[in-house]
Protein backbone atom coordinates (compact mmCIF):
# COMPACT_ATOMS: atom_id res chain seq x y z
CA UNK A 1 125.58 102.72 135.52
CA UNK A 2 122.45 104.55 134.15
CA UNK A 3 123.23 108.47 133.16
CA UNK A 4 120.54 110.02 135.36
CA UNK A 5 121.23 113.80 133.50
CA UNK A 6 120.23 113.50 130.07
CA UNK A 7 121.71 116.94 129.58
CA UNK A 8 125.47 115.67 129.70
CA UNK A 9 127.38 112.68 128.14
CA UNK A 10 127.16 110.08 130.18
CA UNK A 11 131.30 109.35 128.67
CA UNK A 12 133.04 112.63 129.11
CA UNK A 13 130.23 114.90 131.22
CA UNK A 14 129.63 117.42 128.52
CA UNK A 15 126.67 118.38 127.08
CA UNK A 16 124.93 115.62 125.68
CA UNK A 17 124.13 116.19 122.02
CA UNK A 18 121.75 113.20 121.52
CA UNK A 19 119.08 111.19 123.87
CA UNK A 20 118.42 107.13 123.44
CA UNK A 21 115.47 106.65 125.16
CA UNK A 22 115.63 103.14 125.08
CA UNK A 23 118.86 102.83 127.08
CA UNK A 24 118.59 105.59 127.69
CA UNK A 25 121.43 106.42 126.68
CA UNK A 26 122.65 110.21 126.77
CA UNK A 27 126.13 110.92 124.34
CA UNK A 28 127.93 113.86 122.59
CA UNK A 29 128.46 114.04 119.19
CA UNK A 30 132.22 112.52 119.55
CA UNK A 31 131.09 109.30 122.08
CA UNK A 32 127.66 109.21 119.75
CA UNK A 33 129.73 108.39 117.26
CA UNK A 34 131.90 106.04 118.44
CA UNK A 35 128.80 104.31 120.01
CA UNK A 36 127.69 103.91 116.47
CA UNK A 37 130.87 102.67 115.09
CA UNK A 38 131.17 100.66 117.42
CA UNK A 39 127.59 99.27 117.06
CA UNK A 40 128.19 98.52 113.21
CA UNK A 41 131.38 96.47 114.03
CA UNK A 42 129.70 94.10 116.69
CA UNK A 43 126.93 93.29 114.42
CA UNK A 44 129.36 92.60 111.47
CA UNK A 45 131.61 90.49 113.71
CA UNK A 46 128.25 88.78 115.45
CA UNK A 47 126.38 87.64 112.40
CA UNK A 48 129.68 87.02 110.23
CA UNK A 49 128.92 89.21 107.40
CA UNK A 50 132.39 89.04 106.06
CA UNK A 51 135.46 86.91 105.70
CA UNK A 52 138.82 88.91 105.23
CA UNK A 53 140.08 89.50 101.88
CA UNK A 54 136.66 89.25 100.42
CA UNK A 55 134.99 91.30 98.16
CA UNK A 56 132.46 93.48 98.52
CA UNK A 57 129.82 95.79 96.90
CA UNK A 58 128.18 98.07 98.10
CA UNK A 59 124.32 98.89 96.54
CA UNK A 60 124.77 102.67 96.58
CA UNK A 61 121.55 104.91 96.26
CA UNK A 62 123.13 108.16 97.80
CA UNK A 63 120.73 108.25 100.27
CA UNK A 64 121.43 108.35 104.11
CA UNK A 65 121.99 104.39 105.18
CA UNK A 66 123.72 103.30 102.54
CA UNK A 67 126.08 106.49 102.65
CA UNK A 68 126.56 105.80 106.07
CA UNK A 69 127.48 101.63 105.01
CA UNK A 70 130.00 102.54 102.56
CA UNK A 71 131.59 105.08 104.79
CA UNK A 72 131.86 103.01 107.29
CA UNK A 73 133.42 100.27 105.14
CA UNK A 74 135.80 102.32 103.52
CA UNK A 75 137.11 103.96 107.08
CA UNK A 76 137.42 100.05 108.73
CA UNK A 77 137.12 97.49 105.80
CA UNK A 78 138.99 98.94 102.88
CA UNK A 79 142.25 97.96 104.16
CA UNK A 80 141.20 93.94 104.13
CA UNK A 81 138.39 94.03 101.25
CA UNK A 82 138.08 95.30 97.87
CA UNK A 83 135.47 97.08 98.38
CA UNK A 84 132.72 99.11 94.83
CA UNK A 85 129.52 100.63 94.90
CA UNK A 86 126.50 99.91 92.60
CA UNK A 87 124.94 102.71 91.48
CA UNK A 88 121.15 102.13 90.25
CA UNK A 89 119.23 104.58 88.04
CA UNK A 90 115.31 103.86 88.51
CA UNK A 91 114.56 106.43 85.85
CA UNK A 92 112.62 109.04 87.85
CA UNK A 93 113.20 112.72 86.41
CA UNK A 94 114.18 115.49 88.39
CA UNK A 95 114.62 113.11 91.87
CA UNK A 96 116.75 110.09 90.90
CA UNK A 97 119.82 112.20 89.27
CA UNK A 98 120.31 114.36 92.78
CA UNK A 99 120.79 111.22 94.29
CA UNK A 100 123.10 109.46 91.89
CA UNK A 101 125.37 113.08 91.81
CA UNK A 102 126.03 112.81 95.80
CA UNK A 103 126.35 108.77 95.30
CA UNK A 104 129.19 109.62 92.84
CA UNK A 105 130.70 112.35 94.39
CA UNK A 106 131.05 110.32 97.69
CA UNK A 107 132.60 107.28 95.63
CA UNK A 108 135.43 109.79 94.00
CA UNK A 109 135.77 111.69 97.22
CA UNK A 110 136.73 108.03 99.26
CA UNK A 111 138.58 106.65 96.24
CA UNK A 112 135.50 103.69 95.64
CA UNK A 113 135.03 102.36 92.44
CA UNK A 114 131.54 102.63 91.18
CA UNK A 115 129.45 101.05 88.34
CA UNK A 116 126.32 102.90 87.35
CA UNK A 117 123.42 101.05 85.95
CA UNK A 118 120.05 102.06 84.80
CA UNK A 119 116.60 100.36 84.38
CA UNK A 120 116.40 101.78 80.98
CA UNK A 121 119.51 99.62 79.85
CA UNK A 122 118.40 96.64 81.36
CA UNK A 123 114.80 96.10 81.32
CA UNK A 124 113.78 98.78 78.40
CA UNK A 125 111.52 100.54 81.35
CA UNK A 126 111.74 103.17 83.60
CA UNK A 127 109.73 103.94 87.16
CA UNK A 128 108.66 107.33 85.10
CA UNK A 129 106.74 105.23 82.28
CA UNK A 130 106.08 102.24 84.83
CA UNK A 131 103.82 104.30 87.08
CA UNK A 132 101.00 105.34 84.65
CA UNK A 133 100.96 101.63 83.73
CA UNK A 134 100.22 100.62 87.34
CA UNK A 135 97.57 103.44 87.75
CA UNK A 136 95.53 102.14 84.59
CA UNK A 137 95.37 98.49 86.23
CA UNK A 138 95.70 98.63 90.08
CA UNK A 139 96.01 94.55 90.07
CA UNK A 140 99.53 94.28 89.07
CA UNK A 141 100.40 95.93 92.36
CA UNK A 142 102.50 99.59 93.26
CA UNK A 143 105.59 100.83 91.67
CA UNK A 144 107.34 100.54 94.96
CA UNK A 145 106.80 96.38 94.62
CA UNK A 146 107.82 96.43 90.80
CA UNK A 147 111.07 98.49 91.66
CA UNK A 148 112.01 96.58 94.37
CA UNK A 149 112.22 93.40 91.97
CA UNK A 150 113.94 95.27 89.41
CA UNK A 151 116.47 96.16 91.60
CA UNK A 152 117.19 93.03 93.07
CA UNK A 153 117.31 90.99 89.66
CA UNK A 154 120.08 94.35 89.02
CA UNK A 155 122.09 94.11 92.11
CA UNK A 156 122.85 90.06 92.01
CA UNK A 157 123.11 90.23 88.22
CA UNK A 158 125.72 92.28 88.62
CA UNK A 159 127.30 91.19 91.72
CA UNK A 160 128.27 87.94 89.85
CA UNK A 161 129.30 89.79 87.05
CA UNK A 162 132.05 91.60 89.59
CA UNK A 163 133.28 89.08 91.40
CA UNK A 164 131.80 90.33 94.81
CA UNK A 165 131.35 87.60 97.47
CA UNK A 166 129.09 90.23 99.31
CA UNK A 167 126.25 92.19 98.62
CA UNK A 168 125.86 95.12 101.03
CA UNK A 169 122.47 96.80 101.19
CA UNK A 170 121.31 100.04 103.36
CA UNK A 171 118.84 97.87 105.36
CA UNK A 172 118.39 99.56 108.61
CA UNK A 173 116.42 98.23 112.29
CA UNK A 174 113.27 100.00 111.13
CA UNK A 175 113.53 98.30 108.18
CA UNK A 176 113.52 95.07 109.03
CA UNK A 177 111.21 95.12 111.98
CA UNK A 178 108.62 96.66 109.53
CA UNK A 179 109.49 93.51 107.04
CA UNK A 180 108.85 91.01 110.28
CA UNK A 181 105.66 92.53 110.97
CA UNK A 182 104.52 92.90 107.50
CA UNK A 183 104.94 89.22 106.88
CA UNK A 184 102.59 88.27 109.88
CA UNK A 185 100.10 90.70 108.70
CA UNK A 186 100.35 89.31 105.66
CA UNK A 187 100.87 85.13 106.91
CA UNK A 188 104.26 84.99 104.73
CA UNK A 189 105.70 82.41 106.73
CA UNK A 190 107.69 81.41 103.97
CA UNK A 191 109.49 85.06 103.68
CA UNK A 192 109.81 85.90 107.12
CA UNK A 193 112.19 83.01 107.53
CA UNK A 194 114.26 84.51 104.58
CA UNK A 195 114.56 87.26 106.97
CA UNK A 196 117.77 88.33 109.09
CA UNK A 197 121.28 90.08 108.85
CA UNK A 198 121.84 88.09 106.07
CA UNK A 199 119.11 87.88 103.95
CA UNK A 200 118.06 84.02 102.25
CA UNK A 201 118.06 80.47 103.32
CA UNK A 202 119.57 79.15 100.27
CA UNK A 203 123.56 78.64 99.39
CA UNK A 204 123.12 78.45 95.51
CA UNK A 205 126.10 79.82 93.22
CA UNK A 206 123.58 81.89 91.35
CA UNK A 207 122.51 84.25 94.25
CA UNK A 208 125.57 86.52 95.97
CA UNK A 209 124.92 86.59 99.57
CA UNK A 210 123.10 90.03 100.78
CA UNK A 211 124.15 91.49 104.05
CA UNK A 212 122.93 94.59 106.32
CA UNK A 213 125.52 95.84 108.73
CA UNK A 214 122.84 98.69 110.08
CA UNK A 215 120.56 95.54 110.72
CA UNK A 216 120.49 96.50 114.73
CA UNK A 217 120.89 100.26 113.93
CA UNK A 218 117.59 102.18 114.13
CA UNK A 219 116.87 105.13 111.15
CA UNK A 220 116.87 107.99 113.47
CA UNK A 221 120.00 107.60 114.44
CA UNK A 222 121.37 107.11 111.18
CA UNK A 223 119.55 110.70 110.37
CA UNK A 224 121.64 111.58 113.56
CA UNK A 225 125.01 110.01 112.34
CA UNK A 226 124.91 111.62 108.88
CA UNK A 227 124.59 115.15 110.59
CA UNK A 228 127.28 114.85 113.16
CA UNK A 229 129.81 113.67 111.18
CA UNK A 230 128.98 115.65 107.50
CA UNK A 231 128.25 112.99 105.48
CA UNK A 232 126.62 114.71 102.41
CA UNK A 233 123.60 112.39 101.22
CA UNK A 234 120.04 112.84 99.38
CA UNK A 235 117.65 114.28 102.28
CA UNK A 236 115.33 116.49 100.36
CA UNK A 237 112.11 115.37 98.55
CA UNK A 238 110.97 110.75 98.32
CA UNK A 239 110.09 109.32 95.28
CA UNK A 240 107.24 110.88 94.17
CA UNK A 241 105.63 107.79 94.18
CA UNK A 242 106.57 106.43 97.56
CA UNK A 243 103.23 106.62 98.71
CA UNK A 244 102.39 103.58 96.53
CA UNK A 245 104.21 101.19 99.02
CA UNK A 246 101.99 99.35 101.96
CA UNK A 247 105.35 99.93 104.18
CA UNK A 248 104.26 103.43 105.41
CA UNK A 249 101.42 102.15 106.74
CA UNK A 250 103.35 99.94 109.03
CA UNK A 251 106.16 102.48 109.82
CA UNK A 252 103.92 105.00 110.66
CA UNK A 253 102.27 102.46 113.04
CA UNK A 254 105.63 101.67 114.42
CA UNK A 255 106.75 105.00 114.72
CA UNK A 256 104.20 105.75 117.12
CA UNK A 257 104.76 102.92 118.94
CA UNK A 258 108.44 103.68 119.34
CA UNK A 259 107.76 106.97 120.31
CA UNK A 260 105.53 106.22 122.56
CA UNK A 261 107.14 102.74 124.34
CA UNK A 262 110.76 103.56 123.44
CA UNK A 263 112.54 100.14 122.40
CA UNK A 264 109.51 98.92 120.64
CA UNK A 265 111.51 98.00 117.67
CA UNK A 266 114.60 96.01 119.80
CA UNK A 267 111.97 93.86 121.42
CA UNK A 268 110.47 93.04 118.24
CA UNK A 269 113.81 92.36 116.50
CA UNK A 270 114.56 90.48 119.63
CA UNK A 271 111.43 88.14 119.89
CA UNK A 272 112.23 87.67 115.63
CA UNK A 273 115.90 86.32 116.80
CA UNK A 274 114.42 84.11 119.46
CA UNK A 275 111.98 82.60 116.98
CA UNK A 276 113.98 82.42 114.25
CA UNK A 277 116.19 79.79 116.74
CA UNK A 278 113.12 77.77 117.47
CA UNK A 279 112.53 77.22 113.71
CA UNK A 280 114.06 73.91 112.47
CA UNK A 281 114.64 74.36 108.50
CA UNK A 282 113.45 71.79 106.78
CA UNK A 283 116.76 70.66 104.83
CA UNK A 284 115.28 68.28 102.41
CA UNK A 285 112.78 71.12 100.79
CA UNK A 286 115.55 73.94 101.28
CA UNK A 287 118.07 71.38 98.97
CA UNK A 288 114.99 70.41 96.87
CA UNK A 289 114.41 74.64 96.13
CA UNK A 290 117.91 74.86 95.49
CA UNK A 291 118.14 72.01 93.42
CA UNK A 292 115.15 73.33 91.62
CA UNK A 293 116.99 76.34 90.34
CA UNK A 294 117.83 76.85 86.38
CA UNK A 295 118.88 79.94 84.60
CA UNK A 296 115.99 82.43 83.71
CA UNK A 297 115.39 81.92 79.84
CA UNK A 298 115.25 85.99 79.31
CA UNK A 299 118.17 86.78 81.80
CA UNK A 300 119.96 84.07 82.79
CA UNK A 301 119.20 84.90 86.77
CA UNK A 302 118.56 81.65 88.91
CA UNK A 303 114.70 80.84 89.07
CA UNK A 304 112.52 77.86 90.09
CA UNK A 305 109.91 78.63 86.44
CA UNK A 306 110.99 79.28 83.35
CA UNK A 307 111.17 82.95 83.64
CA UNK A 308 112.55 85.04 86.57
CA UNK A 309 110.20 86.98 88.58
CA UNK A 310 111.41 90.13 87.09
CA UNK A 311 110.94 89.37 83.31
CA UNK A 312 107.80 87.85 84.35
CA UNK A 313 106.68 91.78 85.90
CA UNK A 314 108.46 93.06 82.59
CA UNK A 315 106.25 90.69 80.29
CA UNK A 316 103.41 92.29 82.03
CA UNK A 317 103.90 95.33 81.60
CA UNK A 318 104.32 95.39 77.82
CA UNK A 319 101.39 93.32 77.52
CA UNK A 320 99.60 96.17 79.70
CA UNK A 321 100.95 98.84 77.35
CA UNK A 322 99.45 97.16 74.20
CA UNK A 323 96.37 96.60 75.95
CA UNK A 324 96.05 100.37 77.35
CA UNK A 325 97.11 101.27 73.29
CA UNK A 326 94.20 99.79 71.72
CA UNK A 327 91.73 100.75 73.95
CA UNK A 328 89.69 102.93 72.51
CA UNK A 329 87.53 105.20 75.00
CA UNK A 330 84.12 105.92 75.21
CA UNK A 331 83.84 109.49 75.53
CA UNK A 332 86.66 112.17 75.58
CA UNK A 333 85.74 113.15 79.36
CA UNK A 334 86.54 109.79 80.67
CA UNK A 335 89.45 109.73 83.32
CA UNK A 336 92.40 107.66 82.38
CA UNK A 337 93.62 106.98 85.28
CA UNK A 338 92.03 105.03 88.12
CA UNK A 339 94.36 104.89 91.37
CA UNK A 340 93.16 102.18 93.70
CA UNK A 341 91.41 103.11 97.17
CA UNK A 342 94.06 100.85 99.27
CA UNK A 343 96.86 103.95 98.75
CA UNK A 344 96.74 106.52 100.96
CA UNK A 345 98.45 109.07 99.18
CA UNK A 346 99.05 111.42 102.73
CA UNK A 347 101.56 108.59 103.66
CA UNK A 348 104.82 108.93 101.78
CA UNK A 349 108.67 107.78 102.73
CA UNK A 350 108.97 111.73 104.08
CA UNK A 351 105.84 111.27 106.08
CA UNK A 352 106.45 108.32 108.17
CA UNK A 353 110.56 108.56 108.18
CA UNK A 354 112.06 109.77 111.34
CA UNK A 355 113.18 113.00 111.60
């Protein structure tokens, strides 16, 4: 039965503290909460994202959905998984650290053990020293895209190196509707299909399965969760250089279609499920790709070349460096940095988020 009064809980009858328009749904904090919880659980149970007694880390940036995953994990998983958090240090001064502080103070507060690992350790780079790189030659592509491979060569590096059968990440329902869309704007037939609560189409002992329990969870009402129930977490400031990523566009395009035509995002994540059905993998390439795979020469990640895709962006950049180091300038007024005309610098993570 539809709550007609979107000023009580459609549960209990008191006064409703939150409004799902595209139920609607109207709940109090308590029966919010449960409605969440309870949300989380069917998804892990529907798409199988773990098998009991497995083990599982968490990739831990101490911001709100992946505080919310390993909170949730700990309160309903803990008891049949071993269960860590990777921490991962981008190297951005004066934003990354707040958010690596409330990663480790959750960690000690719910007894999680936690491994900390930095960019600088692994790769000889940070995002700080990265970024004026980028701006110099706006071909190699955004910081945001360089990051994001960086961290993933991190996170199944040292996955394996733990013994975890799972890889959790904070992936939300914005998220991955933005990802689906994305990939048709962009014809990446090839990724899209990669696509899903689990992420991959290939079963390869050098890759650690990724999974996203908040994968039919949308963002605002993760904001929503973290409030209710206390759950400190990095809200203040993005990455300064968020607005390097072409995702904004599409989440602020999104956004305003949710707003506007609440359940927007469902139907798309629905239609995705339907299709993805319809698509018949074709087994013979999938077992040639994985048959394909060899250790990176530099890293020893799984890779179809001879080098990974991260030491590949890694090579680049050094050669970048020594070419920015012995150019010589023609006159002392000349700008040194060039950013490209496809950013728009007014769209950041804190501009198109939710609030």
């Amino acid at each position: 039965m539809v709550n007609k009064n979107p000023k009580v809980c459609e549960i209990c009858g008191k006064k409703s503290a939150i409004a799902l328009l595209y139920g609607p749904h109207y709940y109090c904090e308590k029966h919010f909460t449960k409605f969440f919880d309870n949300r989380v659980k069917k998804t892990i149970r529907k798409y199988e994202l773990f098998k009991r007694g497995e083990k599982i880390l968490v990739a831990l940036s101490g911001g709100k959905d992946s505080t919310v995953v390993l909170y949730l994990l700990q309160k309903y998983y803990s008891k049949a998984h071993d269960i860590e958090a990777l921490i991962i240090d981008e190297g951005v001064k004066g934003y990354r650290e707040k958010s690596i502080n409330l990663a480790v103070n959750n960690c000690k507060k719910w007894g999680i053990k936690h491994h900390l690992i930095s960019f600088e350790k692994e790769f000889g780079i940070t995002n700080d020293n990265l970024m004026p790189v980028l701006e110099q030659n706006s071909k190699l592509g955004g910081t945001c895209a360089f990051c994001g491979t960086l961290r993933r060569n991190i996170m199944n590096k040292y996955a394996k190196k733990f013994g975890a059968d799972k890889l959790v990440t904070g992936h939300n329902l914005d998220d991955d509707v933005q990802s689906f869309v994305m990939n048709v704007f962009n014809n990446d037939f090839d990724r899209m299909k990669r696509m899903g609560a689990t992420a991959g189409i290939i079963e390869h002992r050098g890759f650690v399965k990724r999974v996203k329990p908040l994968y039919q969870t949308p963002e605002k009402e993760i904001i929503a969760y973290c409030a209710y129930n206390n759950l400190k977490h990095y809200n203040k400031e993005c990455c300064p250089y968020s607005w390097t990523a072409k995702r904004n566009e599409f989440r602020e395009m999104l956004n305003t279609f949710e707003n506007r035509f609440p359940g927007t995002q469902y139907s798309i994540l629905r239609f995705y499920e339907q299709l993805k059905k319809e698509l018949k993998l074709d087994k013979t390439k999938t077992k040639k790709m994985e048959n394909s795979l060899h250790e990176c020469k530099q890293c020893g990640e799984p890779t179809e070349k001879e080098f990974c895709k991260a030491c590949e962006l890694i090579e680049k950049i050094k050669s970048e460096k020594i070419k920015i180091k012995n150019k010589k300038l023609k006159t002392k007024k000349k700008k040194q940095i060039t950013t490209s005309k496809k950013y728009n610098k007014s769209l950041t993570c804190a501009t198109t988020k939710g609030k």
